[in-house]
C-alpha atoms as a PDB file:
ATOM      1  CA  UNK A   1      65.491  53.326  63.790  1.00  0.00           C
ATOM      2  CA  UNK A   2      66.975  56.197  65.579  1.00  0.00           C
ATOM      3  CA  UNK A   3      68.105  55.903  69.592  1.00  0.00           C
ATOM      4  CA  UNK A   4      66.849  58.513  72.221  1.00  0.00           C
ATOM      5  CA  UNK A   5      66.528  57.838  75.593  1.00  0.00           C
ATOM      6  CA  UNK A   6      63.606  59.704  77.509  1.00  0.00           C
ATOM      7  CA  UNK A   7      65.647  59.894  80.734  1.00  0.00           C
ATOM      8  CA  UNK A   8      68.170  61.916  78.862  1.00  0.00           C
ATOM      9  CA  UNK A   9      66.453  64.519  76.730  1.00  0.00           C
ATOM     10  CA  UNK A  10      69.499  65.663  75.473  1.00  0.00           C
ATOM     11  CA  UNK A  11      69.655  62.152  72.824  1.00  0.00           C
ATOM     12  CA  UNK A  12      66.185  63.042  71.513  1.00  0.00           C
ATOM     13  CA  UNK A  13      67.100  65.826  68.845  1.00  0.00           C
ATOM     14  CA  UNK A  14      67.600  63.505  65.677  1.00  0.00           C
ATOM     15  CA  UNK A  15      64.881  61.112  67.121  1.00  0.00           C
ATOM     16  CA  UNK A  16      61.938  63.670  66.378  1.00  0.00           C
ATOM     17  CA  UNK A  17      63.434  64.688  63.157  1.00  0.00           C
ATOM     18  CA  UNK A  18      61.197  64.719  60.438  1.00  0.00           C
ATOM     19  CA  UNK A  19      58.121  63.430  62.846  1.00  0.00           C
ATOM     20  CA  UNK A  20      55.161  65.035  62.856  1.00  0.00           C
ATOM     21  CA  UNK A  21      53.095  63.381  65.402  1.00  0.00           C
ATOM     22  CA  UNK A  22      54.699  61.266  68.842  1.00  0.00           C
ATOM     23  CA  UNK A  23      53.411  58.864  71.322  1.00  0.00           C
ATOM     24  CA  UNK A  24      54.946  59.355  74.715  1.00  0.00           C
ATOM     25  CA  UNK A  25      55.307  57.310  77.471  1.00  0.00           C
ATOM     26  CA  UNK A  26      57.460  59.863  80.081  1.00  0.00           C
ATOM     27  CA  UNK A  27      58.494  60.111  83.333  1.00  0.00           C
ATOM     28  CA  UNK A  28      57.643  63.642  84.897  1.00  0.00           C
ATOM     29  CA  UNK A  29      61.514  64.410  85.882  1.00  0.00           C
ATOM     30  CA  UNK A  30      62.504  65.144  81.927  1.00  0.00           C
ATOM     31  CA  UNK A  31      59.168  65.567  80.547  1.00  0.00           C
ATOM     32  CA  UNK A  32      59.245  69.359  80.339  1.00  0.00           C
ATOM     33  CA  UNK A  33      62.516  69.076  78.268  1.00  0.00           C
ATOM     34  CA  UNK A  34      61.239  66.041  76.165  1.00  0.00           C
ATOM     35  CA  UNK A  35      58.236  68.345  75.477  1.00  0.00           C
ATOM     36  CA  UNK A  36      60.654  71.197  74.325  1.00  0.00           C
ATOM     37  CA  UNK A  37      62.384  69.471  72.511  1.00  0.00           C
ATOM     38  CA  UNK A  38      59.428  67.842  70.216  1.00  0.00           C
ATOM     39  CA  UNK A  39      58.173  71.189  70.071  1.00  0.00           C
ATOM     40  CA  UNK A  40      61.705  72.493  68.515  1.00  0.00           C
ATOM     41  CA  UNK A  41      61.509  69.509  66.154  1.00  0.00           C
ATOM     42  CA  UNK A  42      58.456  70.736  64.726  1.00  0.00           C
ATOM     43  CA  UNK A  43      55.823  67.866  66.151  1.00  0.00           C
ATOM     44  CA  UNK A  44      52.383  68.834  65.465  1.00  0.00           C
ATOM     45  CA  UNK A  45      50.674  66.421  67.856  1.00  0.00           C
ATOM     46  CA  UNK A  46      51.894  64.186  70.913  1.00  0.00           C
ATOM     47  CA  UNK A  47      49.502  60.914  71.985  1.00  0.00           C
ATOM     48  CA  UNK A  48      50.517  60.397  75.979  1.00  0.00           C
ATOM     49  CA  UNK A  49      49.962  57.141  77.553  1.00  0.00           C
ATOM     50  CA  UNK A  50      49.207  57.893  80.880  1.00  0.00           C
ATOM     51  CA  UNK A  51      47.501  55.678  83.327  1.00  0.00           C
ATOM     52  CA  UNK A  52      43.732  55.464  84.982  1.00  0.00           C
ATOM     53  CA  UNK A  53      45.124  56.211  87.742  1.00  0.00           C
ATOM     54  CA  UNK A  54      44.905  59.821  87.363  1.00  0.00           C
ATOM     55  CA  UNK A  55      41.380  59.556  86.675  1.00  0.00           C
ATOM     56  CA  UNK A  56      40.432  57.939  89.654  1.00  0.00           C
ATOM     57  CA  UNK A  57      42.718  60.342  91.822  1.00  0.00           C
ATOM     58  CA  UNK A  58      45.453  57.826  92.717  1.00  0.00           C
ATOM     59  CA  UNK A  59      48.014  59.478  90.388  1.00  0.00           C
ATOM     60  CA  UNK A  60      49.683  63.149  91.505  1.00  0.00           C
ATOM     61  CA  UNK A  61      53.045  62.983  91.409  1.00  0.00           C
ATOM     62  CA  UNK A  62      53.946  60.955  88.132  1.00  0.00           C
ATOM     63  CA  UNK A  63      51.724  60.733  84.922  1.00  0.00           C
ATOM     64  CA  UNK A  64      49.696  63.355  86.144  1.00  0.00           C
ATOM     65  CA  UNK A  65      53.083  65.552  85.990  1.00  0.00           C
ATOM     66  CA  UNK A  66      53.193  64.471  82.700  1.00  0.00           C
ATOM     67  CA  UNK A  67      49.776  65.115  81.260  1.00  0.00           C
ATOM     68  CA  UNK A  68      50.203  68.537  82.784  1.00  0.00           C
ATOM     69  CA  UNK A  69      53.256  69.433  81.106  1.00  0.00           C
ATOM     70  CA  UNK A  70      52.189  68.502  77.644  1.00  0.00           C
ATOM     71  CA  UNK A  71      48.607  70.080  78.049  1.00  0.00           C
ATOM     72  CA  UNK A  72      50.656  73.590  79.111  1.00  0.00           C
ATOM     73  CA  UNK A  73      52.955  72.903  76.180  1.00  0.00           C
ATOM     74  CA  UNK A  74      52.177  74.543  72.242  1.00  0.00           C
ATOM     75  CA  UNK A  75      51.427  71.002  70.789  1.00  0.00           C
ATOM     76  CA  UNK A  76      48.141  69.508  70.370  1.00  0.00           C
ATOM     77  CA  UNK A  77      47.251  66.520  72.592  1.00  0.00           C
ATOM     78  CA  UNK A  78      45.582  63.476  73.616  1.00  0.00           C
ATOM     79  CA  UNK A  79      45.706  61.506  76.658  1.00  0.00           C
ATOM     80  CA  UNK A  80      44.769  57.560  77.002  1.00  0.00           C
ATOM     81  CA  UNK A  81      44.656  56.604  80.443  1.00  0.00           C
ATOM     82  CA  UNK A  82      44.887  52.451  80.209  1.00  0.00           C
ATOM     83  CA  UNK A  83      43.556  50.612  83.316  1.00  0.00           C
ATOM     84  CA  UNK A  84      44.642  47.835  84.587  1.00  0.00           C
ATOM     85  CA  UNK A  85      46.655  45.926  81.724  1.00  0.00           C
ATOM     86  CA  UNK A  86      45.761  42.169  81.273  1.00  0.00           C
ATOM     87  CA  UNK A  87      49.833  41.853  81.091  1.00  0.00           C
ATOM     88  CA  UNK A  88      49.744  42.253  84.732  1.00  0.00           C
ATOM     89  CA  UNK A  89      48.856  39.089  85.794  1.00  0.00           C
ATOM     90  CA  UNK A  90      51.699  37.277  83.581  1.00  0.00           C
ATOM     91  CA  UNK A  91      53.787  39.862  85.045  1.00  0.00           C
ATOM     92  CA  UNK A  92      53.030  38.541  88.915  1.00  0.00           C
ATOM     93  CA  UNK A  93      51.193  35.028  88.426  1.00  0.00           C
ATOM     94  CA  UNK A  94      53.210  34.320  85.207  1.00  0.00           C
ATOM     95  CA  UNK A  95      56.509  32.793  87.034  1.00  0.00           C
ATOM     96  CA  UNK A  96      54.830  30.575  89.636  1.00  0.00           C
ATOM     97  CA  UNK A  97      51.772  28.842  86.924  1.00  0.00           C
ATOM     98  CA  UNK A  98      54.404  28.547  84.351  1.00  0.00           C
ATOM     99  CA  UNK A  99      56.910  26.705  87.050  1.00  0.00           C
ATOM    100  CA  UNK A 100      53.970  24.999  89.463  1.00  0.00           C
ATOM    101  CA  UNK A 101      50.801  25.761  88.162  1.00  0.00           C
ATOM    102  CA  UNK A 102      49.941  28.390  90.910  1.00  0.00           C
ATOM    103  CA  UNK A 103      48.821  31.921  91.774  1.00  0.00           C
ATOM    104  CA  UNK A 104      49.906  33.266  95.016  1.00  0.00           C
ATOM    105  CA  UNK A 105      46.835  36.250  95.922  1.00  0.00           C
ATOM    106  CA  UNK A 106      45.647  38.153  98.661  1.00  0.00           C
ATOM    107  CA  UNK A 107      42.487  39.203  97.304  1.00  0.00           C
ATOM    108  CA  UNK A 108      40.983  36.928  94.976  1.00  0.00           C
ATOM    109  CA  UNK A 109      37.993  38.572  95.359  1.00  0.00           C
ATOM    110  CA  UNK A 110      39.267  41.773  94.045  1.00  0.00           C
ATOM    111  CA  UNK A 111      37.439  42.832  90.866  1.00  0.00           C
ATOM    112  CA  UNK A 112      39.086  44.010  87.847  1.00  0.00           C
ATOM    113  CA  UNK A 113      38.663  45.207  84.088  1.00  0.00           C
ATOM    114  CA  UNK A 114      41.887  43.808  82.975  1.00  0.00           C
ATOM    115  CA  UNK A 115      42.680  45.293  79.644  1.00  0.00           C
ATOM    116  CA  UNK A 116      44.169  43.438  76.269  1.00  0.00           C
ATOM    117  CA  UNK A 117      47.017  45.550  74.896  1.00  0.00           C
ATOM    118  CA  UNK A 118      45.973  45.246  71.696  1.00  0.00           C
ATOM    119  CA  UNK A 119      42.867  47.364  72.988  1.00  0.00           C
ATOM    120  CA  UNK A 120      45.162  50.104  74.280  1.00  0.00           C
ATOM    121  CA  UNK A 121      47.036  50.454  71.162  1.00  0.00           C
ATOM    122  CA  UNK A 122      43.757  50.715  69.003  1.00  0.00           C
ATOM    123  CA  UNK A 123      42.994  53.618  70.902  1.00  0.00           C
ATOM    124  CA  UNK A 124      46.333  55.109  70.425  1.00  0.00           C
ATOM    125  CA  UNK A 125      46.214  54.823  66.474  1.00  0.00           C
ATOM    126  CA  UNK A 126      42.535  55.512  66.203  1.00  0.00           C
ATOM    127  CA  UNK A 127      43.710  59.245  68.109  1.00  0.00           C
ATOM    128  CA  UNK A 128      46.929  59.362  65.480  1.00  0.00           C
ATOM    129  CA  UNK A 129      44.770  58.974  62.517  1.00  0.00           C
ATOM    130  CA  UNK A 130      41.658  60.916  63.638  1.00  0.00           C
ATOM    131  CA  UNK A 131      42.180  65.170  64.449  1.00  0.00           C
ATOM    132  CA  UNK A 132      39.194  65.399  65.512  1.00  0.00           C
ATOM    133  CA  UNK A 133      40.060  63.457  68.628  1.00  0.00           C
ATOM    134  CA  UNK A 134      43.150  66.152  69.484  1.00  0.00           C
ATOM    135  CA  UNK A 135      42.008  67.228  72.786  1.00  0.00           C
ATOM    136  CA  UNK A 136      40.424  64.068  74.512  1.00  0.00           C
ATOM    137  CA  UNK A 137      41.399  62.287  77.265  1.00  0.00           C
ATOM    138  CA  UNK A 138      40.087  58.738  77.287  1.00  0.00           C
ATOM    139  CA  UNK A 139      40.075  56.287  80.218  1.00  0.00           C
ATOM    140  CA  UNK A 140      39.541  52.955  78.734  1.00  0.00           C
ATOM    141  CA  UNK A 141      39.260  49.412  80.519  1.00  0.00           C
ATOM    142  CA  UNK A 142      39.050  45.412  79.135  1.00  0.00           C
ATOM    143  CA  UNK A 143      34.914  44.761  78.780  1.00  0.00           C
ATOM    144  CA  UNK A 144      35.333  41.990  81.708  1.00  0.00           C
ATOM    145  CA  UNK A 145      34.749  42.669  85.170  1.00  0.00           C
ATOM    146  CA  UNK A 146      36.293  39.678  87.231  1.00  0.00           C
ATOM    147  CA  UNK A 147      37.578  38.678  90.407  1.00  0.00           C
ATOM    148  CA  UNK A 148      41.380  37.494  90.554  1.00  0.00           C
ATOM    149  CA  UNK A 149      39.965  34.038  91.060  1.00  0.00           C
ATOM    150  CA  UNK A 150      37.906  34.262  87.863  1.00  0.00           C
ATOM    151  CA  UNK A 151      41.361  35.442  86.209  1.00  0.00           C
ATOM    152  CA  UNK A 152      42.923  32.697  87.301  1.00  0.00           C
ATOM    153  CA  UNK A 153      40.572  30.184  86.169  1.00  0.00           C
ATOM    154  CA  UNK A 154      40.012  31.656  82.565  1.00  0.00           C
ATOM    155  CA  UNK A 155      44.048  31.118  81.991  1.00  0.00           C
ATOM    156  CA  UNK A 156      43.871  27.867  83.488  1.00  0.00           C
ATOM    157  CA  UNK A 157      41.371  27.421  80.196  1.00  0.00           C
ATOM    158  CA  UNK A 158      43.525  28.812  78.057  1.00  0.00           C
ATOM    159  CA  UNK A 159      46.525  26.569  79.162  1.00  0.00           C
ATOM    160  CA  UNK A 160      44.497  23.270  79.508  1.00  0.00           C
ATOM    161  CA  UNK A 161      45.811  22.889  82.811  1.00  0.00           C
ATOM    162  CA  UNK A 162      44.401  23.258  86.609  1.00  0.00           C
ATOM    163  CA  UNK A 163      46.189  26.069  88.435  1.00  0.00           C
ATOM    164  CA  UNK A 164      46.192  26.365  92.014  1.00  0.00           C
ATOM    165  CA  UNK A 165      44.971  29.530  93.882  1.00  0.00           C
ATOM    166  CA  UNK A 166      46.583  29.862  97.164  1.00  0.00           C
ATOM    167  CA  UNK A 167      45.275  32.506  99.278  1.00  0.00           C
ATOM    168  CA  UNK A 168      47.738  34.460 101.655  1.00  0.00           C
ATOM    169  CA  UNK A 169      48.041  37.290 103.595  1.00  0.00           C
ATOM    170  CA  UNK A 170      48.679  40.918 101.882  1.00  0.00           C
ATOM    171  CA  UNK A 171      52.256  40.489 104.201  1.00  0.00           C
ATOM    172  CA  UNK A 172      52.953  37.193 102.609  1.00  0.00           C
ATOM    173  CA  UNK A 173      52.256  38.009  99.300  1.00  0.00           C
ATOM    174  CA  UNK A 174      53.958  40.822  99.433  1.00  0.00           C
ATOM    175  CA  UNK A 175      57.306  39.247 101.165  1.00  0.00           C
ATOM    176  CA  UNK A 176      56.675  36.140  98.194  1.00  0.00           C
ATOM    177  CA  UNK A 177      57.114  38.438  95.131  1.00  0.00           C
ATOM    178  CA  UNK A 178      59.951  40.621  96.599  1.00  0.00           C
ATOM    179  CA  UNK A 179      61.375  37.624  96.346  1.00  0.00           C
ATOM    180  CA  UNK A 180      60.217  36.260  92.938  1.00  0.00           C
ATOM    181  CA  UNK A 181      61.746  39.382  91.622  1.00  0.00           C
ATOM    182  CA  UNK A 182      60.891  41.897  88.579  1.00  0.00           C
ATOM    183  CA  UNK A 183      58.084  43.882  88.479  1.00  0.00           C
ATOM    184  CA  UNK A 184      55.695  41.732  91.014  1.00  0.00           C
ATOM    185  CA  UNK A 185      58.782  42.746  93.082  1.00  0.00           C
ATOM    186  CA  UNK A 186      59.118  46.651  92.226  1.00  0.00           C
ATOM    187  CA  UNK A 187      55.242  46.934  92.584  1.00  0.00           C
ATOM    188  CA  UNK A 188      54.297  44.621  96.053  1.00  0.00           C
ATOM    189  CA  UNK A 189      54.066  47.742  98.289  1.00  0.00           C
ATOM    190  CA  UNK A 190      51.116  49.182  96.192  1.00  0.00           C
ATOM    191  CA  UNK A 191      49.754  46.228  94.991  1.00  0.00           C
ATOM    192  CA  UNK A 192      49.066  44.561  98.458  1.00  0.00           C
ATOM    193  CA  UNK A 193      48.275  47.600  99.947  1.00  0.00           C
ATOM    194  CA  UNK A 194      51.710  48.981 102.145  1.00  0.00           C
ATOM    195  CA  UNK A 195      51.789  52.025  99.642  1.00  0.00           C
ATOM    196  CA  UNK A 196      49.945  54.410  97.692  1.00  0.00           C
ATOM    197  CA  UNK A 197      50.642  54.232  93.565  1.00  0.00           C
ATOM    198  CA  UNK A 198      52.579  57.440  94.226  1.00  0.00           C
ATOM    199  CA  UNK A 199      54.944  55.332  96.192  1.00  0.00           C
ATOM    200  CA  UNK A 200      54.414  56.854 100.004  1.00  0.00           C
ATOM    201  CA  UNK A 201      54.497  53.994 102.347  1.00  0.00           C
ATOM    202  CA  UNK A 202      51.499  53.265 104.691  1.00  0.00           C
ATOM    203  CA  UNK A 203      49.248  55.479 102.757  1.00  0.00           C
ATOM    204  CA  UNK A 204      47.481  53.320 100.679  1.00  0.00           C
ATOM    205  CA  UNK A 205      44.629  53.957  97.979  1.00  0.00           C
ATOM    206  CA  UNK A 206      42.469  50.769  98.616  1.00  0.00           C
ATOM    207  CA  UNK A 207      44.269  49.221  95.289  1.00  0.00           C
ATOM    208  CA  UNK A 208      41.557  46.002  96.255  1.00  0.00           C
ATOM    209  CA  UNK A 209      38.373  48.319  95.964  1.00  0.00           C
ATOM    210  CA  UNK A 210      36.064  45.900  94.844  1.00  0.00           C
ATOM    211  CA  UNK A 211      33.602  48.574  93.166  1.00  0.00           C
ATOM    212  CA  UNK A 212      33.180  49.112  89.505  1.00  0.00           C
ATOM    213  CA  UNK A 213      34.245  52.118  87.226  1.00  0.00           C
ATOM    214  CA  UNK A 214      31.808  54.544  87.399  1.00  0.00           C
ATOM    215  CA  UNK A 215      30.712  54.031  83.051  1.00  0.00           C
ATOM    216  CA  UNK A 216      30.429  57.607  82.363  1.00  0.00           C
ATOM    217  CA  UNK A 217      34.309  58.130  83.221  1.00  0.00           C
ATOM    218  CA  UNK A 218      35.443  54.452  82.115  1.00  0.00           C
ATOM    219  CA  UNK A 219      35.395  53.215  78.432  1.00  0.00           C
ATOM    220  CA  UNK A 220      36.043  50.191  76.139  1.00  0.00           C
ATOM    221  CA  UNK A 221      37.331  50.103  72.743  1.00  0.00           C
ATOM    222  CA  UNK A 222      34.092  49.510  71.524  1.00  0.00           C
ATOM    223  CA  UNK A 223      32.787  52.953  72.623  1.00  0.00           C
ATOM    224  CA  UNK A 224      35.655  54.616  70.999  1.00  0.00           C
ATOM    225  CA  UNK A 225      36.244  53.464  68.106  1.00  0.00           C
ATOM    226  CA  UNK A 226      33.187  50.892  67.346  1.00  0.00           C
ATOM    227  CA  UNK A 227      35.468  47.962  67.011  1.00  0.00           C
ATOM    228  CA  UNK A 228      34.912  44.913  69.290  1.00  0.00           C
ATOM    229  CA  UNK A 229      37.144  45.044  72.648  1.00  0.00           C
ATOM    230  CA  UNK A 230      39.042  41.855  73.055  1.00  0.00           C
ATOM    231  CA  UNK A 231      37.801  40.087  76.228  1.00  0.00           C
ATOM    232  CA  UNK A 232      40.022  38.648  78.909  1.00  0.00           C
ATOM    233  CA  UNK A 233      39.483  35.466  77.468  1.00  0.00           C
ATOM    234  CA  UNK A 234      41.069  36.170  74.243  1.00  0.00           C
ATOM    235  CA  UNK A 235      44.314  38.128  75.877  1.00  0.00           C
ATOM    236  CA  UNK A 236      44.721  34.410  77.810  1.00  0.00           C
ATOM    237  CA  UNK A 237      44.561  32.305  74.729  1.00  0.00           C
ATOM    238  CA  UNK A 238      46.743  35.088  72.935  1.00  0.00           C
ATOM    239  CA  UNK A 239      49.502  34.641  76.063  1.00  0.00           C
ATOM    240  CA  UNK A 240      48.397  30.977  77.146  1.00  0.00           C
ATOM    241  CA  UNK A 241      52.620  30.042  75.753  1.00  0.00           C
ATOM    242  CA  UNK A 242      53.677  32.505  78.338  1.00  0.00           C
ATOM    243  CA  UNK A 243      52.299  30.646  81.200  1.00  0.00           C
ATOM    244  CA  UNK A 244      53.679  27.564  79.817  1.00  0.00           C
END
C-alpha cells in the first residue's frame, strides 16, 4: 500500500508507480495535476467515477471539471456516472432507525433508483478488464424505482422491525440533519431543496423530481455487463446490521 493524497498531487509520484491503469475519484481543484502526473507515471488508462449528475445537467462545476480534464488529457478513458447510491439512505435515515426506529423525510413520495455499490463497482472492473469499453461513459442506476416511503419500508423488512416515517417540512428536515451531523448534515441544502448540487444557495435543481430516467441515457448492471443488478432489497438485507 502506498499513501497519496488527491488534494495534494505532489504525494502521488510513487503511488502510480508501476500502475498501468487507475480509478479516480477527484476533485476538479487538483485534477489537472493528478492527471499529469499519472500521465508522467506511464498510466495507460484512468476509470473516473463521476456522478449522474452530469448527465442530467445538475453537475458543472465539480465532476464535470473532472471528466473534462481527463477526456483533454493523453490517457484513455472511461467515465461511470453512479446515481443515486443505496448508501445514502444509511447515510441520512441510518442514525435515527438505528437509535428510534425512524426516518425523518420531506418527500416520501420522491422516486428513486437507489443503486447497490456492489453494482457500481462491477461496472468499474468490467471497464478495467474490457478495452473495448475505453471511451464510454455509462450512467447506471439500482433496477428499483421507489418512493422514499417504499425505501423505508423494504429496510424495515430487512431489520424485522417497524420504522416510523415522519413527514416534515423541507425547513425541518433540513434544520434536523444539520443537527444530526455528517454527511445528512454537509448535504441538507441540496437535498431538501435550498441549493443546487453545485452548491449555490436558492437555486435549486428540483432534487425531488418525481419523473423517471429517461432508459436510453440511464442503465443497470444488467445492460452492461449481463450480470443480474442487485435490487434494493438485497443492498437492505446486505446493510440491515447497520440500521441496527
Amino acid at each position: 500500500m502506498v499513501f497519496g493524497d488527491l488534494d495534494d498531487p505532489s504525494t502521488l509520484t510513487h503511488a502510480f508507480d508501476g500502475a498501468a491503469q487507475l480509478v479516480l475519484i477527484a476533485v476538479p481543484e487538483t485534477v489537472e495535476a493528478v492527471v499529469s502526473r499519472a500521465e508522467q507515471a506511464g498510466v495507460e488508462h484512468v476509470v473516473v467515477v463521476s456522478s449522474a449528475a452530469v448527465t442530467a445537467g445538475y453537475d458543472t462545476t465539480y465532476n464535470a471539471v473532472v471528466e473534462q480534464a481527463v477526456m483533454e488529457s493523453r490517457l484513455d478513458w472511461s467515465i461511470v456516472r453512479p446515481g443515486e447510491f443505496a448508501t445514502n439512505s444509511l447515510l441520512v435515515w441510518g442514525p435515527e432507525i438505528k437509535a428510534k426506529r425512524r426516518a425523518v423525510e420531506p418527500f416520501p413520495d420522491q422516486i428513486g433508483h437507489p443503486i447497490h455499490e456492489a453494482d457500481v463497482a462491477d461496472v468499474v472492473l468490467a471497464n478495467l478488464l474490457d478495452p473495448h469499453r475505453r471511451g464510454r461513459i455509462d450512467t447506471i442506476i439500482g433496477p428499483d424505482s421507489l418512493t422514499k416511503r417504499e425505501q423505508v419500508a423494504v429496510i424495515a423488512e430487512a431489520i424485522g422491525e417497524q420504522i416510523t416515517l415522519d413527514e416534515v417540512s423541507a425547513e425541518q428536515a433540513r434544520n434536523f440533519y444539520r443537527d444530526q451531523g455528517g454527511f445528512a448534515a454537509a448535504n441538507a441544502d441540496f437535498l431538501f431543496g435550498f441549493a443546487s448540487y453545485d452548491g449555490v444557495a436558492g437555486i435549486t435543481d428540483e432534487p425531488h423530481d418525481t419523473r423517471a430516467p429517461d432508459d436510453d441515457a440511464y442503465l443497470t448492471l444488467d445492460q452492461i455487463t449481463g450480470t443480474q443488478a442487485r435490487t434494493f432489497r438485497q443492498w437492505a438485507h446486505d446493510h440491515a446490521p447497520d440500521f441496527t
